[in-house]
Protein backbone atom coordinates (compact mmCIF):
# COMPACT_ATOMS: atom_id res chain seq x y z
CA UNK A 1 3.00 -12.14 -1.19
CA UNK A 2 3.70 -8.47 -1.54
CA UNK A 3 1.49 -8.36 -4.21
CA UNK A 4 -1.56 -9.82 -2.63
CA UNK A 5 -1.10 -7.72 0.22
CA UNK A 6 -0.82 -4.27 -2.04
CA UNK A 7 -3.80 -5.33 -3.49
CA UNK A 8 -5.67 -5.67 -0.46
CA UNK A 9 -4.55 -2.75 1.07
CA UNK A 10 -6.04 -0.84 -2.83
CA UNK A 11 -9.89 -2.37 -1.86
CA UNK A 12 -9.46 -1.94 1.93
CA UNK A 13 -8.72 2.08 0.97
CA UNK A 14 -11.63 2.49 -1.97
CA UNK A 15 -13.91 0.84 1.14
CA UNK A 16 -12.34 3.47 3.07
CA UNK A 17 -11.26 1.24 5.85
CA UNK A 18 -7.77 3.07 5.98
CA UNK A 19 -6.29 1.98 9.27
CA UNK A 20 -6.64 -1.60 7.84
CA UNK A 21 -5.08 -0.66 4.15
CA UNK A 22 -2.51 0.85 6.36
CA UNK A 23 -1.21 -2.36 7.53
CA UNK A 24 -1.60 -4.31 4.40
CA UNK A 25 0.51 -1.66 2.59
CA UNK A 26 3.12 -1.63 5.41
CA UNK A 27 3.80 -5.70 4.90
CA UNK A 28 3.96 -5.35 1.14
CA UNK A 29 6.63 -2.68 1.69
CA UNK A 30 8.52 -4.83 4.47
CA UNK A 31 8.20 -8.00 1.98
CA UNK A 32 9.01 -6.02 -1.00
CA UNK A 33 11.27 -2.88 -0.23
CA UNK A 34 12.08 -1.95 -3.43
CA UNK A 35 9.28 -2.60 -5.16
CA UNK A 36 8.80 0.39 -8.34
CA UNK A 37 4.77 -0.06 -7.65
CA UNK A 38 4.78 0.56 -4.20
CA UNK A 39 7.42 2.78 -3.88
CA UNK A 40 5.41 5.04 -6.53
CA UNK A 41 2.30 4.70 -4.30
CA UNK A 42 3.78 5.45 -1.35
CA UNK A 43 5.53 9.01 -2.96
CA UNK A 44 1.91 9.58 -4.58
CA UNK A 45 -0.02 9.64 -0.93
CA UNK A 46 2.63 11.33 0.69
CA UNK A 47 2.57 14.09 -1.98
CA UNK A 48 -0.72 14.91 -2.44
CA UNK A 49 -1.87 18.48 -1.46
């Protein structure tokens, strides 16, 4: 299920309907914690200048 919502949350950010990609990527990270692919994601957003 993690995967299918940090999918979602990838097309509800290109459509630039961030407050709703927000909450996808939040339950993938909640289902999946340690997941490598969003983990990486989340360090890329945060770490952008």
């Amino acid at each position: 299920m993690a995967n299918i919502n940090y999918e979602l949350a990838k097309e509800l950010h290109q459509h630039g309907k961030l407050e709703e990609a927000k909450t996808y990527f939040q339950k993938a990270l909640e289902e999946e914690p340690h997941s490598p692919v969003i983990l990486s994601r989340l360090r890329y957003s945060t770490h952008r200048p």
